[in-house]
Every structure is written in C-alpha cells, then in structure tokens.
Protein backbone atom coordinates (compact mmCIF):
# COMPACT_ATOMS: atom_id res chain seq x y z
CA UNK A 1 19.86 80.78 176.88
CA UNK A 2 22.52 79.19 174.89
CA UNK A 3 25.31 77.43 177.52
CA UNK A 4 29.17 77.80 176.20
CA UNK A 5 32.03 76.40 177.54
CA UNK A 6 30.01 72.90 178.17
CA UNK A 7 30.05 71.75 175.29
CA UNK A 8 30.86 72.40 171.46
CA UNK A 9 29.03 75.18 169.68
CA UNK A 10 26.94 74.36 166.59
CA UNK A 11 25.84 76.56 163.51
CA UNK A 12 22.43 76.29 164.65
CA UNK A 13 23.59 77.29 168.35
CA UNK A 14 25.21 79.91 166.82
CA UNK A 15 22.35 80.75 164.60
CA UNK A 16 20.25 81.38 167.92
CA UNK A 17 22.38 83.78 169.05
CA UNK A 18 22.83 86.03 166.36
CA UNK A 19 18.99 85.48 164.86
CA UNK A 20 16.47 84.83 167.49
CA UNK A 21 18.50 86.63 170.12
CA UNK A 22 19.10 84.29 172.38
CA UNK A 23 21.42 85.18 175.42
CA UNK A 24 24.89 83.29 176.64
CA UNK A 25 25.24 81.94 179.37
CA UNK A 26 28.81 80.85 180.68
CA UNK A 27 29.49 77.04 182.54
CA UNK A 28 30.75 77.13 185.46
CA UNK A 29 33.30 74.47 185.12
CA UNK A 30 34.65 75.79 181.92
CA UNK A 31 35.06 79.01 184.37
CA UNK A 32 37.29 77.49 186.37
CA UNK A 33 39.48 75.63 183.86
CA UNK A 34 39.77 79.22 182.34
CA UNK A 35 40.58 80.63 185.79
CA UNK A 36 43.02 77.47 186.67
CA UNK A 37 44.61 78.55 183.50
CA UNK A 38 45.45 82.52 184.04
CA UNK A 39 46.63 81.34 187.45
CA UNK A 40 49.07 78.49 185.83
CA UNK A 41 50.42 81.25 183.42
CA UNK A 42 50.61 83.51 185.97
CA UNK A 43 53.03 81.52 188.17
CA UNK A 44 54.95 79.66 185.09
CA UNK A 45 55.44 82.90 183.41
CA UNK A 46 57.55 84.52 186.60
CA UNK A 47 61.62 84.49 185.64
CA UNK A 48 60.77 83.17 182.03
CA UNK A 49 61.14 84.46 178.50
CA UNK A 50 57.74 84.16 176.71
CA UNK A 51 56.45 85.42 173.43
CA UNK A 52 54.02 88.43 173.96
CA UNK A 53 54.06 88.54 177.51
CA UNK A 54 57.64 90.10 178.54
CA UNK A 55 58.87 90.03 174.32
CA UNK A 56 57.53 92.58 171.13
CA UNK A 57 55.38 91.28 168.97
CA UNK A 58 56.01 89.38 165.72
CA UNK A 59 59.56 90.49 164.51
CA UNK A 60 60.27 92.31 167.52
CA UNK A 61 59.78 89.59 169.70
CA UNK A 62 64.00 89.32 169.76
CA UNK A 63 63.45 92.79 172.30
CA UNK A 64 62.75 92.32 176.23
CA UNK A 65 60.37 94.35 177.64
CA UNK A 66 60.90 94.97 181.33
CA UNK A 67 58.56 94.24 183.77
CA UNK A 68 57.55 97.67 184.37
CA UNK A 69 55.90 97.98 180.91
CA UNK A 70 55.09 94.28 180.37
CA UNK A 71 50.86 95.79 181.47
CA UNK A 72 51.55 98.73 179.08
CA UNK A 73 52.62 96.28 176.49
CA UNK A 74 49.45 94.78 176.11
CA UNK A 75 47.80 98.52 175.90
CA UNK A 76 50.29 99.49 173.38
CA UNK A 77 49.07 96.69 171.05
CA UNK A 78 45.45 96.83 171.02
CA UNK A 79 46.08 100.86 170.19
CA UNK A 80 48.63 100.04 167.52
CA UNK A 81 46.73 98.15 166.18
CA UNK A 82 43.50 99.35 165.94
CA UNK A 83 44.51 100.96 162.21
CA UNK A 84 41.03 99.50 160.33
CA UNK A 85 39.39 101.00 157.43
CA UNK A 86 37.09 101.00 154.88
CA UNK A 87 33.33 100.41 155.84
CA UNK A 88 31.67 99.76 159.06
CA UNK A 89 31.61 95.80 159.41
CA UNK A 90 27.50 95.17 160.03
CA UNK A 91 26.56 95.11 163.28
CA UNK A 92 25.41 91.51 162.91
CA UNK A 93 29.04 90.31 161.68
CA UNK A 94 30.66 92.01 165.01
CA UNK A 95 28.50 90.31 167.15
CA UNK A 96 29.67 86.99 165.56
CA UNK A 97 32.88 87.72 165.98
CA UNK A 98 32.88 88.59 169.88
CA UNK A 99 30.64 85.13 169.97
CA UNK A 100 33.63 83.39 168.23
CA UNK A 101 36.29 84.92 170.09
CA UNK A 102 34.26 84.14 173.43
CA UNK A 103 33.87 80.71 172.79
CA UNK A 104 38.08 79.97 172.07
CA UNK A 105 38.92 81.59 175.25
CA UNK A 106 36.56 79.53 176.92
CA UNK A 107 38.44 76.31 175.88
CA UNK A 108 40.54 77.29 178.83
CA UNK A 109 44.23 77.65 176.57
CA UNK A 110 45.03 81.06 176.14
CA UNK A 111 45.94 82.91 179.69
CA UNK A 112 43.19 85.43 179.88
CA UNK A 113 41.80 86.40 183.20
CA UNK A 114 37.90 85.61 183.21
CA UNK A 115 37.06 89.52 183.17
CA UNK A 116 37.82 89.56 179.66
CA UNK A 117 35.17 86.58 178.95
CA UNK A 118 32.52 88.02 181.32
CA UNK A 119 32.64 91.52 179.58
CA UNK A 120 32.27 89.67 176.04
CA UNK A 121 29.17 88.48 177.36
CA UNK A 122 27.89 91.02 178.55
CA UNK A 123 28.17 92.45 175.52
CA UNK A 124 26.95 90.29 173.08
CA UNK A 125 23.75 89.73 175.03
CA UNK A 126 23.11 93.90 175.59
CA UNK A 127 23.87 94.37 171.31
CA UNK A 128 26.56 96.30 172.52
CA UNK A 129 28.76 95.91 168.93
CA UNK A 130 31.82 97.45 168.59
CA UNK A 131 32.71 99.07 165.30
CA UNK A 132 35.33 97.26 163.64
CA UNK A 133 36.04 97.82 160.24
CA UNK A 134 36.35 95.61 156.84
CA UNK A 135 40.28 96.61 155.83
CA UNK A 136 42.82 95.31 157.63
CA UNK A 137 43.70 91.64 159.03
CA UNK A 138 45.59 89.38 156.58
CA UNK A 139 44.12 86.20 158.29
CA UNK A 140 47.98 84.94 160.04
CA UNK A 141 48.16 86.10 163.27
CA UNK A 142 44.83 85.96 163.40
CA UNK A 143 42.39 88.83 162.35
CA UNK A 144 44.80 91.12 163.93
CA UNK A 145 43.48 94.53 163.02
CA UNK A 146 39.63 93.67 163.27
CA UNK A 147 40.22 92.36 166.64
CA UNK A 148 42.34 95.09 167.52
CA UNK A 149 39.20 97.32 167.65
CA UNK A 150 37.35 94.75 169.63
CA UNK A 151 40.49 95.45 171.93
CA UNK A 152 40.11 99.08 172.07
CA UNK A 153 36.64 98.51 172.88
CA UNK A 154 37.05 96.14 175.77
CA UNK A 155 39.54 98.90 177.34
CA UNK A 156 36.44 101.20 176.98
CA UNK A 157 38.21 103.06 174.11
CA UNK A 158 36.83 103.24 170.71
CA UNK A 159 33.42 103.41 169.68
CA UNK A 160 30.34 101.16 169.69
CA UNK A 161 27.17 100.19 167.82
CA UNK A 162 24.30 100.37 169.71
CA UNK A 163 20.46 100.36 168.57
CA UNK A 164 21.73 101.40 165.19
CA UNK A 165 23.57 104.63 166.33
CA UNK A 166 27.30 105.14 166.85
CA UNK A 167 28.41 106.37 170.34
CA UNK A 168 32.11 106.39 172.47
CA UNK A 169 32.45 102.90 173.86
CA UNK A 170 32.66 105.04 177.07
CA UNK A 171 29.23 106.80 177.03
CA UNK A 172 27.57 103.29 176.68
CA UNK A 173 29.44 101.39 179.43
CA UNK A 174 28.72 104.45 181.58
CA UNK A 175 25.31 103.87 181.14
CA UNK A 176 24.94 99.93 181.68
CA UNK A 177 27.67 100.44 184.27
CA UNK A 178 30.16 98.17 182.25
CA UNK A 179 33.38 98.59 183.84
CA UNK A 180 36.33 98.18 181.13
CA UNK A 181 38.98 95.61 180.78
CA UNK A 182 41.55 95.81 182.90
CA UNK A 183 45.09 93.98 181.27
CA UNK A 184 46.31 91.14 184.00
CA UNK A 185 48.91 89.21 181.57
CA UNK A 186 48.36 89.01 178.45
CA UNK A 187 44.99 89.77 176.87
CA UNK A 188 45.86 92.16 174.67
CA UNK A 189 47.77 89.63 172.57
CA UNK A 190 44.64 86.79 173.32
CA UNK A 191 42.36 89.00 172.18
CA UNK A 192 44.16 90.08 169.12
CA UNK A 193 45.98 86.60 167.74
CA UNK A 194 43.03 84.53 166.46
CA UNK A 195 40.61 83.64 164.08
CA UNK A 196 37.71 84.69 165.40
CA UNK A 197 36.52 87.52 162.33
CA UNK A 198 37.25 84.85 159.81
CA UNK A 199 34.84 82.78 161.61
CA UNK A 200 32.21 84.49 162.79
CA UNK A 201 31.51 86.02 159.70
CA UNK A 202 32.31 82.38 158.07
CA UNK A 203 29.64 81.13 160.35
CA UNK A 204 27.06 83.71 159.57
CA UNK A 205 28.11 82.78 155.41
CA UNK A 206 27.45 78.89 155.99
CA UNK A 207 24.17 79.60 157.57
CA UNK A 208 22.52 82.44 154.78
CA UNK A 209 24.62 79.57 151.88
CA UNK A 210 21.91 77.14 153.57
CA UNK A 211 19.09 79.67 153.12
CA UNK A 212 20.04 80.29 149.60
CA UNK A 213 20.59 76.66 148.37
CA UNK A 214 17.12 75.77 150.02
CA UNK A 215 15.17 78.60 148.14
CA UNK A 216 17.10 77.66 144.89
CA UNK A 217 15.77 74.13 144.65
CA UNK A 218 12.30 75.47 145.53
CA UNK A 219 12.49 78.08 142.56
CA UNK A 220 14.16 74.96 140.37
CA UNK A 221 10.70 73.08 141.05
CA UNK A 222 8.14 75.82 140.75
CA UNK A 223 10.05 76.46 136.88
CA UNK A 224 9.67 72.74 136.16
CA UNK A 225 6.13 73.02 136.90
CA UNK A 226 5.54 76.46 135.01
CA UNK A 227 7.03 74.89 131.74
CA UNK A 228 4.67 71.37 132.90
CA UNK A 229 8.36 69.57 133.04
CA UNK A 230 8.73 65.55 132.87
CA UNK A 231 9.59 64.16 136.24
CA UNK A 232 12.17 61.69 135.05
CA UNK A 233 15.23 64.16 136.31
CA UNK A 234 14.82 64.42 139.71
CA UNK A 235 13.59 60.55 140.05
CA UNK A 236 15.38 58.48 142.86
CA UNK A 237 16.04 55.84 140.02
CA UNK A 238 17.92 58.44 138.04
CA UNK A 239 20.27 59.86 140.50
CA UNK A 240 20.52 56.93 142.91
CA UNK A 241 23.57 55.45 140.01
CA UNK A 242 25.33 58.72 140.97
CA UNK A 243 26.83 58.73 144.03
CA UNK A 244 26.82 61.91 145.50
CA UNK A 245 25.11 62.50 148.70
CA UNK A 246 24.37 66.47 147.72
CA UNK A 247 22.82 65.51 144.31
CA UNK A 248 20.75 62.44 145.70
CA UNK A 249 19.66 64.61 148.61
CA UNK A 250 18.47 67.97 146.43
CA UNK A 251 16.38 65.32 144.16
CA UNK A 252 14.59 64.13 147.20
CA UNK A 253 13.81 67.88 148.39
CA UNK A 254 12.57 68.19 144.68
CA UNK A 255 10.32 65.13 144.51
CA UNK A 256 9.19 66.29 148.29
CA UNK A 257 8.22 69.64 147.01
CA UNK A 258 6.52 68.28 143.67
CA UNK A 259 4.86 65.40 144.89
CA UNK A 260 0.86 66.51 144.68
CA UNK A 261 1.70 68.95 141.88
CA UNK A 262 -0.80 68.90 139.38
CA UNK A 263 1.50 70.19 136.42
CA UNK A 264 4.76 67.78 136.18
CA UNK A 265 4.18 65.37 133.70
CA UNK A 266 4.84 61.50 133.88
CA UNK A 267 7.45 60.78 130.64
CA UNK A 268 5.48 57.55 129.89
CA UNK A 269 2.30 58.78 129.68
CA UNK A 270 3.31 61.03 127.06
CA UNK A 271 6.50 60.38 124.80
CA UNK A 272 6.09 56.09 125.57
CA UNK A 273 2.80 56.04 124.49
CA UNK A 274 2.54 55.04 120.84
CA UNK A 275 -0.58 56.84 120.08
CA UNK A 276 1.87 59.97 120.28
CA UNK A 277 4.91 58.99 118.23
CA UNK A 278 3.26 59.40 115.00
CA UNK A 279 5.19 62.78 113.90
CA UNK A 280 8.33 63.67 112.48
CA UNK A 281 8.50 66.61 114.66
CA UNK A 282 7.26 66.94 118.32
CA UNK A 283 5.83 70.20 120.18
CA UNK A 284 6.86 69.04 123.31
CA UNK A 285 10.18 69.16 123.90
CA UNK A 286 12.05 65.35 124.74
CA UNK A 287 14.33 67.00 127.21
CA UNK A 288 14.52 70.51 129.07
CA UNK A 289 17.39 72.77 128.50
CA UNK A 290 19.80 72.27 131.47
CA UNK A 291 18.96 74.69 133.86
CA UNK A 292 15.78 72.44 134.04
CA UNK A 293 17.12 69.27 133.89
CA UNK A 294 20.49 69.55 135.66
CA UNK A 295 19.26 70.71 139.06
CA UNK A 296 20.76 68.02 141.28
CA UNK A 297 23.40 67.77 139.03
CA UNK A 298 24.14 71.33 139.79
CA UNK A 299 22.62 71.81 143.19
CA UNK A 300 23.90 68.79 144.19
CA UNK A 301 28.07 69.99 144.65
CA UNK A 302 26.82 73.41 146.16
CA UNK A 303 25.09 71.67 148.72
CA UNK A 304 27.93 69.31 149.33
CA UNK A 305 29.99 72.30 149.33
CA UNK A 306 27.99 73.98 152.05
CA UNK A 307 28.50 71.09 154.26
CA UNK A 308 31.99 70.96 154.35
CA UNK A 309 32.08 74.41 154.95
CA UNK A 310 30.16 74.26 158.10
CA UNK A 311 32.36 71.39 159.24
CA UNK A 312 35.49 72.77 158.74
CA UNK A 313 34.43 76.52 159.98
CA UNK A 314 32.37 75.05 163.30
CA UNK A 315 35.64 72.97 163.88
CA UNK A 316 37.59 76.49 164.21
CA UNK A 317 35.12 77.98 166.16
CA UNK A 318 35.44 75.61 168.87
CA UNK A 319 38.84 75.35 168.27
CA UNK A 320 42.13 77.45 170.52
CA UNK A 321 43.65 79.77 167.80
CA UNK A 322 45.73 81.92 169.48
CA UNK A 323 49.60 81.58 170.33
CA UNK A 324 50.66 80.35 172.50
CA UNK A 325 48.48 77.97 173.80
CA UNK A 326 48.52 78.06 177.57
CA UNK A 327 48.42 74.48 178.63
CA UNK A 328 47.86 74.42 182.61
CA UNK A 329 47.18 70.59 182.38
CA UNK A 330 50.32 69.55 180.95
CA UNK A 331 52.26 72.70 182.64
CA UNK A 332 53.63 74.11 179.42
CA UNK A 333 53.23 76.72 177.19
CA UNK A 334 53.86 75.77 173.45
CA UNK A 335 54.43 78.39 170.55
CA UNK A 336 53.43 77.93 166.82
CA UNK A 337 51.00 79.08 164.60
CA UNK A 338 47.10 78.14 165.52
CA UNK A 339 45.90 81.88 164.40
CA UNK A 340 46.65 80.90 160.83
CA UNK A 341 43.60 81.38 158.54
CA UNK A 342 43.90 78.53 156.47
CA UNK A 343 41.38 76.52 156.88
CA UNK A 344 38.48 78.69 156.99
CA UNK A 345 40.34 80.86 154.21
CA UNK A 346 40.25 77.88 151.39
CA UNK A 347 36.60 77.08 152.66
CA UNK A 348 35.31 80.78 151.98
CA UNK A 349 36.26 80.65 148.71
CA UNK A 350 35.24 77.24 147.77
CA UNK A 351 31.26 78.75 149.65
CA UNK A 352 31.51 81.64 146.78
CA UNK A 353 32.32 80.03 143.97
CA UNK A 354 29.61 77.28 145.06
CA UNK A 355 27.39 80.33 145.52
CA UNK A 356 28.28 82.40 142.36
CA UNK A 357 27.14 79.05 140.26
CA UNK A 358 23.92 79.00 142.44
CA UNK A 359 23.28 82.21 141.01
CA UNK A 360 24.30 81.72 137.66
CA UNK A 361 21.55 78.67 137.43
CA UNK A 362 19.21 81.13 138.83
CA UNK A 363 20.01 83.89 136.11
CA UNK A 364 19.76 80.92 133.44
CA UNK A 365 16.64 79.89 134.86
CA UNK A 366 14.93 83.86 134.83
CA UNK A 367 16.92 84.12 131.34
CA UNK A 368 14.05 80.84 130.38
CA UNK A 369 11.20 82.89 132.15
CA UNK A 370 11.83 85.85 130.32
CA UNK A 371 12.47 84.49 126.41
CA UNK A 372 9.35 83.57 124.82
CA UNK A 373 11.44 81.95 122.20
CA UNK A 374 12.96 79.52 124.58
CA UNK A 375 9.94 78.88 126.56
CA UNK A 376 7.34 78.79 124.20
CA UNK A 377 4.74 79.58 126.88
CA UNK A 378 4.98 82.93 128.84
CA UNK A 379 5.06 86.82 127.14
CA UNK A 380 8.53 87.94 126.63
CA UNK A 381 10.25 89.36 129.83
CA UNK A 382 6.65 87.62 131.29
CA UNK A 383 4.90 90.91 130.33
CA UNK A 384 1.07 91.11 132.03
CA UNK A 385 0.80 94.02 129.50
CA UNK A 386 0.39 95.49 126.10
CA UNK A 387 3.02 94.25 124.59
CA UNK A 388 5.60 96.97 123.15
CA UNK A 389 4.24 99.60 125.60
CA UNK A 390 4.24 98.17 128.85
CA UNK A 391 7.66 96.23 129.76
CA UNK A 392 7.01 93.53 132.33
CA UNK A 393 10.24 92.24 134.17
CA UNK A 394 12.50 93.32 130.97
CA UNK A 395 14.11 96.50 133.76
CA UNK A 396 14.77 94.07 136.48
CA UNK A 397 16.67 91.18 134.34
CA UNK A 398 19.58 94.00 133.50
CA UNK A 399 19.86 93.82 137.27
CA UNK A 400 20.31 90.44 137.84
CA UNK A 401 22.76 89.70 135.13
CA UNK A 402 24.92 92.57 136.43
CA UNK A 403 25.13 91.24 139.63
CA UNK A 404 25.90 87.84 138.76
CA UNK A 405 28.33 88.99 136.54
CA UNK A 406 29.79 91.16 139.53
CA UNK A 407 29.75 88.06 141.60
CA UNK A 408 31.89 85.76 138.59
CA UNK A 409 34.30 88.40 139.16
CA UNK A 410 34.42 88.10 143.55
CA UNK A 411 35.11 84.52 142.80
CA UNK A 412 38.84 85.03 142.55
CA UNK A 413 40.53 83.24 145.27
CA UNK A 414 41.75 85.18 147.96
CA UNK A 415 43.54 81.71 149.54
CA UNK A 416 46.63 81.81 147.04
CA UNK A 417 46.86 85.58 147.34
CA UNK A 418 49.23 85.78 149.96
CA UNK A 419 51.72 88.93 150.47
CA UNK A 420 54.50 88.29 152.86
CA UNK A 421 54.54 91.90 155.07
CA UNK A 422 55.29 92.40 158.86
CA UNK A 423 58.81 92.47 157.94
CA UNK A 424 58.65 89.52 156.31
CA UNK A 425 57.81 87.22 159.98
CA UNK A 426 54.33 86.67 157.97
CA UNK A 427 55.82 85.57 154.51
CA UNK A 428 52.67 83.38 153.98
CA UNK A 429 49.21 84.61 155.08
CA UNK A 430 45.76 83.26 154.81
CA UNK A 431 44.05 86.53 153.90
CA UNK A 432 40.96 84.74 155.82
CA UNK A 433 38.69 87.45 156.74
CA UNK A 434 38.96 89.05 153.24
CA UNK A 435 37.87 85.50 151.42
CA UNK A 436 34.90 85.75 154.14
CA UNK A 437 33.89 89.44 153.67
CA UNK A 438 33.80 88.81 150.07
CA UNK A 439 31.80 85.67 150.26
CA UNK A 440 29.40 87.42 152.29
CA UNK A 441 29.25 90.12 149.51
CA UNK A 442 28.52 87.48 146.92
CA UNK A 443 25.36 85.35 149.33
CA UNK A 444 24.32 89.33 149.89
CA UNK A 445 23.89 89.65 145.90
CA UNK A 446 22.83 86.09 145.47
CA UNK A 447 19.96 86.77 147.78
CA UNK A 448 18.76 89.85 145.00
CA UNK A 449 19.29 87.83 142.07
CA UNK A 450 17.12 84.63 143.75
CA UNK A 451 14.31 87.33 144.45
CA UNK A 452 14.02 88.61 141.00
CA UNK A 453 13.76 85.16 140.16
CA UNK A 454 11.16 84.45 142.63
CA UNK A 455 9.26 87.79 141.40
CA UNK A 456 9.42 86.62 137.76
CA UNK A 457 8.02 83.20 138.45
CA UNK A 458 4.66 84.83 140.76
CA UNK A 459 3.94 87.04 137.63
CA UNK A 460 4.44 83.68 135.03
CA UNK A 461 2.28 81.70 137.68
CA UNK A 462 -0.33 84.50 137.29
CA UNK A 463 0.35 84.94 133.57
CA UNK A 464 -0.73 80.89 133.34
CA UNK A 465 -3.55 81.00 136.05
CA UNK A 466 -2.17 77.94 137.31
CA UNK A 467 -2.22 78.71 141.03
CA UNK A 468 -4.50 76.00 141.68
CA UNK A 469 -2.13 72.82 140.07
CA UNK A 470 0.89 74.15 141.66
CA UNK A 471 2.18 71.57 144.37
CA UNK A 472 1.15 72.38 148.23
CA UNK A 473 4.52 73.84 148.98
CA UNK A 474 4.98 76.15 145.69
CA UNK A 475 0.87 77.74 146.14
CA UNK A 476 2.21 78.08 150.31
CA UNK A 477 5.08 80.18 148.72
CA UNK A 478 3.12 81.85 146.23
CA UNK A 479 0.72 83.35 148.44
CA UNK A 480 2.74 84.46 151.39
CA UNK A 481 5.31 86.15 149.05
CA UNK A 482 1.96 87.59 146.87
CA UNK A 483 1.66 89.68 150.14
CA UNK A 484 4.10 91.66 150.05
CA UNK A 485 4.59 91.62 146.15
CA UNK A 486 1.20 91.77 144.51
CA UNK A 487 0.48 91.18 140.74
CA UNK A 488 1.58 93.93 138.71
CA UNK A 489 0.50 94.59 135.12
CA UNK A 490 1.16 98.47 134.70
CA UNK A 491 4.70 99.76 134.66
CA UNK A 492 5.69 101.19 138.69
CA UNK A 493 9.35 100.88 140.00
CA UNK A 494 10.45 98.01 141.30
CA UNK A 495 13.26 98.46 143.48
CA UNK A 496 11.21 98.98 146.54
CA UNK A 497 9.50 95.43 145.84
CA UNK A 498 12.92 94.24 145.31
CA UNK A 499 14.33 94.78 148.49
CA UNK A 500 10.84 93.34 150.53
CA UNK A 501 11.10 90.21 148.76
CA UNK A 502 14.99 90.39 149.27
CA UNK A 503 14.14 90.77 153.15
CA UNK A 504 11.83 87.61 152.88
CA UNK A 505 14.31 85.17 151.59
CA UNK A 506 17.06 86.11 154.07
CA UNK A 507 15.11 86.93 157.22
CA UNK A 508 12.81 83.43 156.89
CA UNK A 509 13.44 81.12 159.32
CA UNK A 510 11.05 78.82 158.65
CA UNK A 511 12.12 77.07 154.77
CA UNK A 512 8.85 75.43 153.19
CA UNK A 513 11.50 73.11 150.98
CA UNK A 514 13.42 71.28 153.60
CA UNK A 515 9.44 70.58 155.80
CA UNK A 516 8.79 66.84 156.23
C-alpha cells in the first residue's frame, strides 16, 4: 500500500502504483484537513460572490448564477466540457492522471467534499480507467477537457476502461457497487481546473526517460567493447575537469559496467608503447568516431535533463493547482492562476529533445554496427549470411532512421505555441498536456530504435564469438535478451522480434547498468 496525503509523493511512489500495482491508501489526518476544508468553504461561501461556485466560468464569470442552479452548475461543466477527441489516452496514462489529481485534492486547498477523493481511490486501485481522450486541454485552466471526462465519469456518466474492454461507466459501478459523485459545492470546477493530465503523464515520461537513458549507456559500453575501444574516455581522470554531475555520473555507470571486460583496451599498453610507433600509418584507430567517444559528453546533459524534469514535475504533483485555493487555515479564499501548465509544459519539451538526441546517438551508433567501412570489423548491415543474398539487419536500419527522423520533427516546442481562445480570458496558454503526449510519443519510438540497436549488437557479439570477454553485466544482458531473440542467420521477419525486445526494455524493472 502506498499512503497519500502523509507525506509528499515520489516518482518511485508513483512508479509503484502504476507498475507493480500497488494500492492507495488515504491518511487519516490529511482526511480531515480535506474535510475541515469543504466545511470552511461551505460556511465562508454563504452571502458571497466567488468564482465558480455562484459565477460562469472563465469569461462568463461577470454572470450570477442563482442558488437554485449553483449544484446544476457544476453538472453543466463537467458535460460541457467533456468535448475530447482523437485517440483513446492508454489506460496506463488515465490512471496517472486520477493518481495526480487525487493527490492535489488531498493537500486539503480546493473545497471538495471527501466523496470525490474516496471514489478516485477506489478507482485507481479496481483499474477502473476512464476513457479520456488525447485532443483537447490547452494546459491553462488546467487540463480542462481531459479532466472533463474524468468528471463525467465520477458522475457515473461516460464510459470506462476496464480489463482492456470499453463499457458505460454505469454498467461497471453497478457491478462493484460504486455509487457516483454526488456535486456538494464545487467539484465540478476542482476536478476540472488543474494540472493533473500534464502530470501524470509527465510522471509516467520521467520514469520510461530513466529506463531509456540507463539502457543507452549500457548499449554505449557493449559497442566500445565490440570495436575493443580504449578506455581513456570514460576515465574518472578525464571527465572529473568537467564539471557536470550528469557526464561524471554516466562515466562511472560506464567504467561500472566495463570493469572485468576482457575486450577494452588500456591506451598505454598499446599506442605509448614504443615498440608500436614504428609506422607511418596505424590500423588501429587513435580515437573512436564520436558516438564512441562522446558518451558522457552526450549522455551526460540527457541525464541531467531527466533530473530536472522529475524535480520540477514531482513538485506539481504534490503541488494545489486549481483556483481558487480554498485556504480554511488562514480563512480565505484567494483567486489566480495555479492550473497554469507552465512548468511542466517547458520541462516536457526540454525531456524530448533530451530524448530525440538519445536516439540520434543510438541511430549513429547502429549506423557504426552496420558499415563495414566504418567499423572495419563486422559484415555490412552485421550480415550472419551469404553476403549479397541474405540481408542481415540492412531491413530493420530503414526503420530506425525513420523513426528518429519522425522524432527530430516532435521536437518542436509546444511551450511557445500558445493560442489565446476562450474569448480571449486565456490569451497565454501552456499547451502542457500536448508537450507531454508528444514526449511520450517520442520515449515510445525511442524505446524501438534502442531495441534495434540492442538486436544489432547480439548478432555482432555472435558475429565476433566474443561472448566470453564481454564484461559480467553486457554477457547478463546478452543472454537474457538471447531468449527471446535468438541468433538469426537466414532471412525471417523481424517485426515480431521487434516488438518482444521492445517489451523487454520498457517493462524491466530491474536495470543491470545502474546495479552496485
């Protein structure tokens, strides 16, 4: 059980719930606060003109609504609203956005009645999901159209994702006797005026963005010892004079991974020693080609990249982002503009251009696999075949470049694409949960182009039949993935071996790089 409401939330907290299943469980203290703070808004609101409780929303917040219809008012937005389109979000993705929205309502400042929290849990730990869809929020007053249809859900409208089928929201809370959400004040408007898609599909980015750097460096050291690299580049004494805690830290991971492997070579022992240096021109080459020798360099900024991310994007999940905030301590209810995207916005598109140059080095690095005239070592497109008949890993590179090349083009920024709309009351808008979706859609590809990679070097490990002088770590890799992939020489399709090795890299939880 993962406790919210004590405490902050953290991406590995977080990580639990959506990945190993782990079920929420709600503090009672933070209970209270939340109850202690419908009651306050309940009583402060009586005889007083405030925003989204007795007002229309955005620009038509200048006409009352009388008290009559101030219950239907909530009901009228979460239906208005609930305009998505495009595709189905992943179930996954919905479920971290109901954990998100959960935990800002329970930091106790946004008026809802604790019905509204209880039913969120209940369905995020039954994988009830509701089906909310990609188009619509503009990331300003929150994710207003994605968590419309989380709305329409609660109210036991809609539709739901359940067990991989769609059914009416009704039919399933009929059968786990979930009894809708009844409006009290103003949940409608607190369920709608957040952050919470932005983030919870932010969080699930940051945590896959680990995955992928970790598998990157990994891949970086099995090439080095494939092409029998010097070990000079990822040396402490090298990148200890720059200081950058990513670059420093991906050189340790690398001299970690490649510390009992029997292929890296020791620069002194072979271009210092004067019994080599008589010849005018040398085999080996003096330096590798930079997607060899740069890995920390490069590397080094993604990772750093990553982290900031996660800092900035666990700081707004445990943050109050709706409006207004519903202070019961300080008896006052203040208006402004915490459901602006901002901030996880700008971070989402820093994460994919970060990730788009991950997989750039990786398509550089498959480009050296695959050229026998830059390698020098390996068949060309490492080809276990008859040359000019059979055809090796030549199909799968046009796939990788293409999807790089896709991903270059995802890295526009959606931060500084802002369209005033809403009458112009939103003239400036974060666009938040479209930088996210389309970060996600750039990790999603990373994670194919990092397994043809992977697949390429298995078949150039084979190819050299040096299983037994690969380090510890690269041989453990080698042989689980071997499983699942075996050695190919004859020409089959590979798509189907694509997506299991795919699988592997995003579904392991257990990262050989980062073991100690």
């Amino acid at each position: 059980m993962i406790l919210v409401g004590q405490s902050p939330l953290s991406l590995d907290n977080f990580s639990e719930l959506l990945f190993k299943q782990k079920e929420i469980e709600l503090d009672e203290a933070a209970l209270k606060k939340v109850n202690d703070n419908f009651n306050f808004l309940k009583k402060f609101s009586s005889n007083k003109l405030i925003y989204g409780i007795n007002t229309g929303f955005g620009p038509m917040a200048q006409y009352k609504v009388n008290e009559e219809n101030i219950l239907q008012l909530q009901y009228n937005l979460i239906r208005s609203h609930s305009s998505g389109s495009g595709k189905l979000m992943d179930p996954l993705l919905s479920k971290a956005l109901m954990i998100a929205r959960l935990n800002s309502f329970m930091q106790a400042y946004s008026g809802v009645h604790t019905e509204v929290i209880e039913l969120l849990k209940d369905l995020i730990n039954k994988n009830i999901n509701p089906c909310i869809y990609e188009h619509g929020g503009v990331g300003a007053s929150g994710d207003l159209v994605q968590l419309a249809h989380l709305g329409l859900v609660l109210i036991g409208e809609g539709e739901v994702l359940f067990e991989g089928e769609i059914y009416p929201t009704i039919e399933i809370f009929n059968r786990f006797d979930i009894k809708p959400l009844s409006i009290h004040i103003r949940e409608g408007l607190a369920i709608l005026n957040g952050t919470s898609a932005m983030t919870g599909i932010g969080m699930i980015n940051i945590i896959q963005a680990h995955k992928l750097v970790a598998w990157s460096v990994l891949f970086s050291a099995m090439i080095n010892e494939i092409v029998e690299a010097f070990d000079d580049h990822y040396s402490l004494e090298l990148n200890i004079v720059k200081h950058h805690k990513g670059q420093n830290k991906i050189a340790a991971i690398m001299r970690h991974i490649l510390k009992d492997s029997k292929m890296i070579r020791d620069r002194s022992e072979h271009l210092y020693n004067p019994d080599n240096l008589d010849q005018e021109v040398f085999e080996d080459k003096v330096q590798e080609y930079y997607s060899l020798r740069c890995v920390t360099q490069v590397l080094g900024p993604i990772y750093d990249t990553i982290a900031q991310a996660e800092n900035v994007v666990v700081n707004e999940l445990n943050s109050v982002n709706d409006n207004p905030v519903i202070d019961h301590e300080n008896k006052n209810i203040f208006h402004g503009g915490n459901f602006h995207g901002d901030y996880v916005s700008l971070e989402m598109d820093k994460l994919k251009i970060a990730i788009t140059k991950l997989s750039m080095l990786s398509e550089r690095q498959l480009n050296y696999l695959l050229n026998n005239k830059l390698n020098q070592k390996l068949p060309p497109f490492v080809n276990l075949g008859v040359l000019g008949f059979n055809f090796g890993m030549q199909g799968m590179q046009f796939t990788a470049t293409s999807t790089v090349a896709e991903n270059q083009t995802l890295s526009f920024p959606m931060y500084v694409h802002s369209i005033p709309n809403n009458n112009d009351n939103q003239d400036i808008v974060s666009m938040g949960c479209n930088a996210a979706l389309m970060t996600k859609k750039v990790i999603d590809n990373s994670f194919e182009v990092l397994a043809i990679q992977l697949m390429t070097i298995l078949q150039a490990i084979d190819y050299m039949e040096c299983q037994d002088r690969l380090s510890t770590i690269s041989r453990e890799l080698y042989e689980k993935v071997r499983i699942i992939f075996p050695k190919f020489i004859e020409d089959q399709p590979k798509y189907k071996d694509l997506k299991r090795v795919k699988d592997f890299l995003e579904s392991s939880e257990h990262l050989i790089a980062f073991e100690n």
